[in-house]
N, C-alpha and C. Protein backbone atom coordinates (compact mmCIF):
# COMPACT_ATOMS: atom_id res chain seq x y z
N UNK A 1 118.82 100.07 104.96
CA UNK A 1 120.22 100.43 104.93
C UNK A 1 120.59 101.01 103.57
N UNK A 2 120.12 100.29 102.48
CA UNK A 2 120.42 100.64 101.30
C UNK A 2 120.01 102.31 100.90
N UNK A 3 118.59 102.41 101.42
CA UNK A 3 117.97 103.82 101.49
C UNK A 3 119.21 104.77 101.60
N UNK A 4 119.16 105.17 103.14
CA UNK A 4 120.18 105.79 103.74
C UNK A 4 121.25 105.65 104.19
N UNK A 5 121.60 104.38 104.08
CA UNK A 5 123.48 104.34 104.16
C UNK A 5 124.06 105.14 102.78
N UNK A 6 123.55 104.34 101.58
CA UNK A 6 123.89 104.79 100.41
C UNK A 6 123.55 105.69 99.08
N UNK A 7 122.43 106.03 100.24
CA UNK A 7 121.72 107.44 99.30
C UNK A 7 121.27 107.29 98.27
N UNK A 8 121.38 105.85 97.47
CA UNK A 8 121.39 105.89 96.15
C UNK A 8 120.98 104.22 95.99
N UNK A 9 119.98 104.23 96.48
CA UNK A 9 120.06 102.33 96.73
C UNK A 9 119.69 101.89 95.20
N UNK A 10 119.59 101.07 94.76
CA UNK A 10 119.17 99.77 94.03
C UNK A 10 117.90 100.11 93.93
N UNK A 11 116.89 100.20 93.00
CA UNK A 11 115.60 100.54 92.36
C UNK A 11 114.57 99.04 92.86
N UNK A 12 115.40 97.78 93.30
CA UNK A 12 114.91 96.46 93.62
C UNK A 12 114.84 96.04 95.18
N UNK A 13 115.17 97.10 95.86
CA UNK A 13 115.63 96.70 97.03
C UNK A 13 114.45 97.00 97.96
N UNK A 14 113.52 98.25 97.29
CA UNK A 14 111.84 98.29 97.70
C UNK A 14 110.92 97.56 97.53
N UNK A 15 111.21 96.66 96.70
CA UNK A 15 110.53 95.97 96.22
C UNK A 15 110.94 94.77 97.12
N UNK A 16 111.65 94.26 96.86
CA UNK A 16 111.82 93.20 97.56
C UNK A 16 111.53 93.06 99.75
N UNK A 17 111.95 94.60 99.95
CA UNK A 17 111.73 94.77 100.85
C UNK A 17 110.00 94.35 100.76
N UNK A 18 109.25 94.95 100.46
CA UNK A 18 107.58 95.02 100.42
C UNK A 18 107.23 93.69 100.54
N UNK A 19 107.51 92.42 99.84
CA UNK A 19 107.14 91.88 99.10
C UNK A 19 107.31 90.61 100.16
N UNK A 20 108.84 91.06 100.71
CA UNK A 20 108.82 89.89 102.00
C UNK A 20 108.41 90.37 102.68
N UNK A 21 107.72 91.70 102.95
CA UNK A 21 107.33 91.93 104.32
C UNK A 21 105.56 91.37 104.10
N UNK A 22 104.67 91.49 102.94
CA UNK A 22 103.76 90.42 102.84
C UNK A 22 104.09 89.02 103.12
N UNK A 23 104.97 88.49 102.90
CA UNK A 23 104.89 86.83 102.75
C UNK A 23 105.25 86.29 103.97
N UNK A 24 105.55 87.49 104.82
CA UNK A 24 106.11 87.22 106.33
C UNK A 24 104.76 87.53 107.33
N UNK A 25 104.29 88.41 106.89
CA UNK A 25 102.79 89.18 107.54
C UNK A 25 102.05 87.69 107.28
N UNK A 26 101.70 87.31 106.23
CA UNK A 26 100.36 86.63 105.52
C UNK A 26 101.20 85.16 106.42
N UNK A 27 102.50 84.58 106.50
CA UNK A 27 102.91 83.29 106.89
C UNK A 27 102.89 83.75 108.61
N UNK A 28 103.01 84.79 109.05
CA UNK A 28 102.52 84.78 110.35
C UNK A 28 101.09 84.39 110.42
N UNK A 29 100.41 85.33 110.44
CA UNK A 29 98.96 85.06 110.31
C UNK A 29 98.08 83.44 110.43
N UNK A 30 98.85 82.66 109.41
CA UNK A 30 98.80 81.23 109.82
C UNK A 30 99.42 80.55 111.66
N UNK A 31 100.64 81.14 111.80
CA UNK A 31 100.81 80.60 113.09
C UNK A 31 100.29 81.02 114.30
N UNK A 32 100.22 82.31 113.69
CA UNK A 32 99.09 83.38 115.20
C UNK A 32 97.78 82.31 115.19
N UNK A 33 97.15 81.79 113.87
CA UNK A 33 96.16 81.18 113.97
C UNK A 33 95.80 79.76 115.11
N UNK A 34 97.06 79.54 114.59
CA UNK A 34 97.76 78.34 115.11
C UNK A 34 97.75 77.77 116.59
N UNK A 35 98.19 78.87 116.90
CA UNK A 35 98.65 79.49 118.19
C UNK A 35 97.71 79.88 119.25
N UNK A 36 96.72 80.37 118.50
CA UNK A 36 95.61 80.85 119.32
C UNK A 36 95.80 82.70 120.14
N UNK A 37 97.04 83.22 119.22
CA UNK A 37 97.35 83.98 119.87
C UNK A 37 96.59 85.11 118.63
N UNK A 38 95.46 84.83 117.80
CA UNK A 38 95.20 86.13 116.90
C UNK A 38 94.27 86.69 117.99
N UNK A 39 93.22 87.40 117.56
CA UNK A 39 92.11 87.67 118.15
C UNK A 39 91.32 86.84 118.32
N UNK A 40 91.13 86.46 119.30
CA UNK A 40 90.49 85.69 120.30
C UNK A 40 89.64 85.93 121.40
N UNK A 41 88.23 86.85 120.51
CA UNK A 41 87.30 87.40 121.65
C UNK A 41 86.90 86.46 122.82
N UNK A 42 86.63 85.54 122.18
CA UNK A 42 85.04 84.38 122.76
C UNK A 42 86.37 83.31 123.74
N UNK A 43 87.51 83.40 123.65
CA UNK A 43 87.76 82.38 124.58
C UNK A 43 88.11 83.09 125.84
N UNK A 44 88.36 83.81 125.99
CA UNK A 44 88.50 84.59 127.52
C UNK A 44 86.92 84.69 128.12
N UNK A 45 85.37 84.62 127.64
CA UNK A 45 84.31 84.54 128.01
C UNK A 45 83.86 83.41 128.25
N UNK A 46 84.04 82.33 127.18
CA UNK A 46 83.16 81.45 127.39
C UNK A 46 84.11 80.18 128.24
N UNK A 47 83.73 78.87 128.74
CA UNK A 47 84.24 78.42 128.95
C UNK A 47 84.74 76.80 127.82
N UNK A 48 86.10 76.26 128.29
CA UNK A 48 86.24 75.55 127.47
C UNK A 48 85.77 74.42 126.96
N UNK A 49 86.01 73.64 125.86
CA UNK A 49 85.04 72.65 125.64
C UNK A 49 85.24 71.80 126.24
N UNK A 50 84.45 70.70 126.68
CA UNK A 50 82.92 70.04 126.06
C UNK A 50 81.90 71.10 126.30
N UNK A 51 82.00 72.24 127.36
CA UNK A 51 81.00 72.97 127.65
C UNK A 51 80.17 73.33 126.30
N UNK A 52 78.77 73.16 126.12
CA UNK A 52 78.15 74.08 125.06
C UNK A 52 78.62 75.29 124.71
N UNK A 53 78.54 75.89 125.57
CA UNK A 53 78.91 77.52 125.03
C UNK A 53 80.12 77.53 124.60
N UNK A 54 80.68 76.98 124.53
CA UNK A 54 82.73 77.07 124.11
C UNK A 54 82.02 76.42 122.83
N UNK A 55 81.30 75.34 122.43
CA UNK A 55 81.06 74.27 121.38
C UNK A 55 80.63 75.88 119.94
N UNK A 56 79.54 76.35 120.95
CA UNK A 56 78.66 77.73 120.27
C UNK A 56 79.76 78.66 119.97
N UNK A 57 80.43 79.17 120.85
CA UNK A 57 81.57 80.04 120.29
C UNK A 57 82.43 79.94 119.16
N UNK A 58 83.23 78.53 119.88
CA UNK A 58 84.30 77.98 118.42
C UNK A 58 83.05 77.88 116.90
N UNK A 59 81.94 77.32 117.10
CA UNK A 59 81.22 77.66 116.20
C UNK A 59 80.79 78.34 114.94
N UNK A 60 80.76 80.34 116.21
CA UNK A 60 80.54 81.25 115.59
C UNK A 60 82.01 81.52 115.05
N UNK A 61 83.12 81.55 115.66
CA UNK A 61 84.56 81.38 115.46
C UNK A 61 84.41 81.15 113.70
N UNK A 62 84.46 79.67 113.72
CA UNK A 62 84.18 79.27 112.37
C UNK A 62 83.83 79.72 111.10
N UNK A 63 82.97 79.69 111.54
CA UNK A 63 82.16 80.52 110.74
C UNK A 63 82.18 81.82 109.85
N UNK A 64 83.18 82.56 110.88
CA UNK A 64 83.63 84.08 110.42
C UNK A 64 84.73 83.24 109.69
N UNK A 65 85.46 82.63 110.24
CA UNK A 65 86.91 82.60 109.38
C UNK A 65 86.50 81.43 108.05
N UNK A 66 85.54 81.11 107.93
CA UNK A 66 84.76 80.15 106.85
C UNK A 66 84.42 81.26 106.08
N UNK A 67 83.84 82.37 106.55
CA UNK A 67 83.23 83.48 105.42
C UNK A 67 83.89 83.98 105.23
N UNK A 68 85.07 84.36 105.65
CA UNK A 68 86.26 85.11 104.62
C UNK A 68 87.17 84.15 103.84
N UNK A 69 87.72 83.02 104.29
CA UNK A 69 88.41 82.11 103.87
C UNK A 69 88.22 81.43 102.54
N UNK A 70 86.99 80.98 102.39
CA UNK A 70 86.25 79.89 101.67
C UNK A 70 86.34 80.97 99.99
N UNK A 71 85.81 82.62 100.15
CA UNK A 71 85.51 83.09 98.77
C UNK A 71 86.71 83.51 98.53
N UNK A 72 87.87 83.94 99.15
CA UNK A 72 89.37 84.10 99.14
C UNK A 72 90.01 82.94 98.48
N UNK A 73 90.32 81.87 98.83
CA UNK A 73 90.66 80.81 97.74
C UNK A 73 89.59 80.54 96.44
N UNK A 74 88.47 80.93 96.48
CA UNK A 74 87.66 80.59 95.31
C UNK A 74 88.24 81.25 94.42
N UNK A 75 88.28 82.85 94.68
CA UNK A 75 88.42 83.99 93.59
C UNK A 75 89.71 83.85 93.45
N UNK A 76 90.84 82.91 93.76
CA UNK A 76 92.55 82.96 93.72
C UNK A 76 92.36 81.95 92.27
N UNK A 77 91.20 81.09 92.33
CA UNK A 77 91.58 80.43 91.36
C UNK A 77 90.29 80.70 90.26
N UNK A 78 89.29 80.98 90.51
CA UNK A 78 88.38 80.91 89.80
C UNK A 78 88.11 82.66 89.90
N UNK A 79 87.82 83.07 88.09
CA UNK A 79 87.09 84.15 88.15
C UNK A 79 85.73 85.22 88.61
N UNK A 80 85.93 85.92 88.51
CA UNK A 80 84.40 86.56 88.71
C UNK A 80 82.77 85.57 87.73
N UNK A 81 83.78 85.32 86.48
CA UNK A 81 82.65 85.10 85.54
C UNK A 81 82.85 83.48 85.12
N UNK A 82 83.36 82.58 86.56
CA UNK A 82 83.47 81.13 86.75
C UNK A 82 84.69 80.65 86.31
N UNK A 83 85.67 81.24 85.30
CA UNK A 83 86.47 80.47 84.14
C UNK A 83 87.88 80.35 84.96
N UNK A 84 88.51 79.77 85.20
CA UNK A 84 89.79 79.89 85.88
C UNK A 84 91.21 80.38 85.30
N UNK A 85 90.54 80.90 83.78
CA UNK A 85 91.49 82.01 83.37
C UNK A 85 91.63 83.52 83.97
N UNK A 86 90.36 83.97 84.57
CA UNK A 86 90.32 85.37 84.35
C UNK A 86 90.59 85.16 86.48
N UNK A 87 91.14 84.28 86.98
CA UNK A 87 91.26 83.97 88.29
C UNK A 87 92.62 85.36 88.85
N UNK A 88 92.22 84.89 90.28
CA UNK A 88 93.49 86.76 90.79
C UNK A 88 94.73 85.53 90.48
N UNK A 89 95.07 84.70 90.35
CA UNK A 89 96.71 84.18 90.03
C UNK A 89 96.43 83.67 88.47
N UNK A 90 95.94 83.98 87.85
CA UNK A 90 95.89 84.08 86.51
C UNK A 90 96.40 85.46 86.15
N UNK A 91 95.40 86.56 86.22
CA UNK A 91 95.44 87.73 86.55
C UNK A 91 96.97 87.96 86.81
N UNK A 92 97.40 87.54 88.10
CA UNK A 92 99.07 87.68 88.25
C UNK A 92 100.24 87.41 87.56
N UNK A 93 99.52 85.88 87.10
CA UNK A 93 100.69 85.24 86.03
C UNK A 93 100.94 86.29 85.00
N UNK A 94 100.27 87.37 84.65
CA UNK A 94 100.16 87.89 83.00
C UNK A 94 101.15 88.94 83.11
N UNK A 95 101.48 89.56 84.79
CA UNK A 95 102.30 90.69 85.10
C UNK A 95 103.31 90.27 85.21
N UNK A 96 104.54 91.87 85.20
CA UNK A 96 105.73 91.34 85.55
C UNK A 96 106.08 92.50 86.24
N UNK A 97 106.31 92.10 87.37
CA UNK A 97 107.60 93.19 87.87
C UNK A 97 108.70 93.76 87.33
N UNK A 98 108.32 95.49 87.57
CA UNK A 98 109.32 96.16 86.41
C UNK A 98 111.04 95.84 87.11
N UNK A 99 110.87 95.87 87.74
CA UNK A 99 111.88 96.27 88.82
C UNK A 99 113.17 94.76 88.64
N UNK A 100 112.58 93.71 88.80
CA UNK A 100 112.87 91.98 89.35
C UNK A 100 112.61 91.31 87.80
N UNK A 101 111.56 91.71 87.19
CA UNK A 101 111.46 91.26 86.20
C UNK A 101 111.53 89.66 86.38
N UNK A 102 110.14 89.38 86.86
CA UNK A 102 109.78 87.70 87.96
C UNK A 102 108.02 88.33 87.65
N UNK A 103 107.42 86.97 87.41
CA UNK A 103 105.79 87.28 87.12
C UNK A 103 105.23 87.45 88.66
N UNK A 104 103.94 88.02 88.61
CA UNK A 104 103.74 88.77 90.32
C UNK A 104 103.06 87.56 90.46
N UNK A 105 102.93 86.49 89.72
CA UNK A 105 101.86 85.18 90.55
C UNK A 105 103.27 85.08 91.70
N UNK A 106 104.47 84.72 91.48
CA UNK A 106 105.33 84.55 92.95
C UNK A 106 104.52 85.13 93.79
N UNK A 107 104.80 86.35 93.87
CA UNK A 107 104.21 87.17 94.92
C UNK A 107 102.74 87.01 95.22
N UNK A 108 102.32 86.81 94.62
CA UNK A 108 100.25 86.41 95.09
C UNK A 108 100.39 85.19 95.55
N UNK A 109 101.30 84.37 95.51
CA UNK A 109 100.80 82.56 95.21
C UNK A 109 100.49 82.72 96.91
N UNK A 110 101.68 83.68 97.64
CA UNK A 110 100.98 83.17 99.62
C UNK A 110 99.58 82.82 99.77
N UNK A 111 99.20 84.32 98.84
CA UNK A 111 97.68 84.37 99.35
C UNK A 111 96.73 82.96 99.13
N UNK A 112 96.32 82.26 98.45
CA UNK A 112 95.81 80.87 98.83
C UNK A 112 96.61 80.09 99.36
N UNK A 113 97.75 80.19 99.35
CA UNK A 113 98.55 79.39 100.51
C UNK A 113 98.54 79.53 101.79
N UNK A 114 98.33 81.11 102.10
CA UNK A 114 98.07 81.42 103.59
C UNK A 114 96.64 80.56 103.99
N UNK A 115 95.70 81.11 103.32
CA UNK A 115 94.11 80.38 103.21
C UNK A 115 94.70 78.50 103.23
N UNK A 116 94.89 78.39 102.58
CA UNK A 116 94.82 76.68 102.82
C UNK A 116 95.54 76.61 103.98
N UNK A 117 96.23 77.11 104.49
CA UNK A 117 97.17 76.76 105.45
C UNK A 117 95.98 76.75 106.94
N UNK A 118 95.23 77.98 106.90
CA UNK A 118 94.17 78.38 108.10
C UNK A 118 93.36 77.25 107.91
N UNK A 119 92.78 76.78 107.01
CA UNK A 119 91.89 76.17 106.59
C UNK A 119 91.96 74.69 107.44
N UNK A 120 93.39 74.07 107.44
CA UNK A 120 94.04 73.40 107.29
C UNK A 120 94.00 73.40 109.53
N UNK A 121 94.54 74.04 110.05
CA UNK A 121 94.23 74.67 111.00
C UNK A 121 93.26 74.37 111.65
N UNK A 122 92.64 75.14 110.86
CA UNK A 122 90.95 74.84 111.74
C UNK A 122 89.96 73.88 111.68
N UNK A 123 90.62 73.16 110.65
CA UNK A 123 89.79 71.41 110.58
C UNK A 123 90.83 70.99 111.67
N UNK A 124 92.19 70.85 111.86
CA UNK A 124 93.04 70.23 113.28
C UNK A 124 92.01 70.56 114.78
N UNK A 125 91.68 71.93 114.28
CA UNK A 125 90.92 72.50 115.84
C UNK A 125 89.82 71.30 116.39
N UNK A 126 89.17 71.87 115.53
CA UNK A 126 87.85 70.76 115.39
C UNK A 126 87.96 69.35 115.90
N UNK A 127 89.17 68.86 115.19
CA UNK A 127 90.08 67.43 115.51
C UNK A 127 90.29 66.90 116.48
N UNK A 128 90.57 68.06 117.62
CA UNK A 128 91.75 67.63 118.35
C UNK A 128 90.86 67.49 119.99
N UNK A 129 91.28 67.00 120.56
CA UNK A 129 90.37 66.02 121.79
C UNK A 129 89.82 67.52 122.50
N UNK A 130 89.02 67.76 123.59
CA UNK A 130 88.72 68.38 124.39
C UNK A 130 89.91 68.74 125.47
N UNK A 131 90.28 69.85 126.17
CA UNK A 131 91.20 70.01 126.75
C UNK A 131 91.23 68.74 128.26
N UNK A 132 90.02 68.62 128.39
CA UNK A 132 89.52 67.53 129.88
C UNK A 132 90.50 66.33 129.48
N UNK A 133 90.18 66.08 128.26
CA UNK A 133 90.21 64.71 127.56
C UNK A 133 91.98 64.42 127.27
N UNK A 134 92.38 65.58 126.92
CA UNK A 134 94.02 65.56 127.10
C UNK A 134 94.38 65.25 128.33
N UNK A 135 93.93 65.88 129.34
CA UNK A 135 94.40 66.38 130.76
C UNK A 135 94.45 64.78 131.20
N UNK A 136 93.47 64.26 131.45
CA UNK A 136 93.33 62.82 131.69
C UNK A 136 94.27 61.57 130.94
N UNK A 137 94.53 62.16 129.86
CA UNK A 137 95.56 61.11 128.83
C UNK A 137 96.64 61.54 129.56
N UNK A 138 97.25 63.00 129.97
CA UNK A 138 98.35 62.88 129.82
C UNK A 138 98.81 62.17 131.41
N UNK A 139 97.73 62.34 132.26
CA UNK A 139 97.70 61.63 133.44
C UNK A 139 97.83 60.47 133.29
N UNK A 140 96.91 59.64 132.31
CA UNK A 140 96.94 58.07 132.49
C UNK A 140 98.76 57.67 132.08
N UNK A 141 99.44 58.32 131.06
CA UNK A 141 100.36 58.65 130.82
C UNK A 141 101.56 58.11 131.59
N UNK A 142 101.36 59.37 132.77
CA UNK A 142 102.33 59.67 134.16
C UNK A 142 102.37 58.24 134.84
């Protein structure tokens, strides 16, 4: 609105626009996870657990989101060259937004927060009973 209602917006108002539109992207991302609604090749194929192959899938599942996850929070806090000064929210703390004039760690901090949050997630997955095993509770339940 600011753009083109007023021709003449506020030099902060791009910025801020951008900035929540990351922290909204990256805090979705956690609930899509959540949800089961991200990409989700292997559960429309295989069948659900206790079956092995669902066990093998969620597995390989894992695994991918373990290999991106796991060096993503490492490098948030720890550097290339081990020290947890030269870390990407170290790195951030040192900047400032010209615009807001606010250090850009605000703005980076989602990123291991999104990660712990998945992380967080997918140990619940792991957790949580077999769908059989619900079905029957919620019967004994009734």
């Amino acid at each position: 609105m600011a753009r083109y209602g007023f021709s003449s917006p506020p030099v902060w108002t791009e910025d801020v626009a951008r900035y929540m539109m990351v922290w909204t992207g990256l805090l979705g991302a956690t609930l899509s996870f959540k949800t089961r609604s991200d990409a989700v090749l292997m559960a429309s194929v295989f069948p659900a657990r206790p079956h092995w192959m669902s066990v093998i899938a969620e597995a390989i599942q894992s695994a991918a989101v373990l290999t991106f996850i796991l060096p993503t929070v490492y490098f948030c806090f720890i550097g290339l060259r081990g020290g947890f000064a030269r870390g990407y929210l170290a790195r951030q703390a040192s900047l400032t937004m010209d615009t807001l004039g606010i250090a850009m760690v605000w703005i980076a901090i989602i990123v291991p927060i999104t990660m712990i949050i998945i992380l967080i997630h997918l140990a619940a997955r792991w957790a949580e009973a077999p769908e059989h095993a619900q079905a029957e509770a919620q019967t004994s339940l009734d």
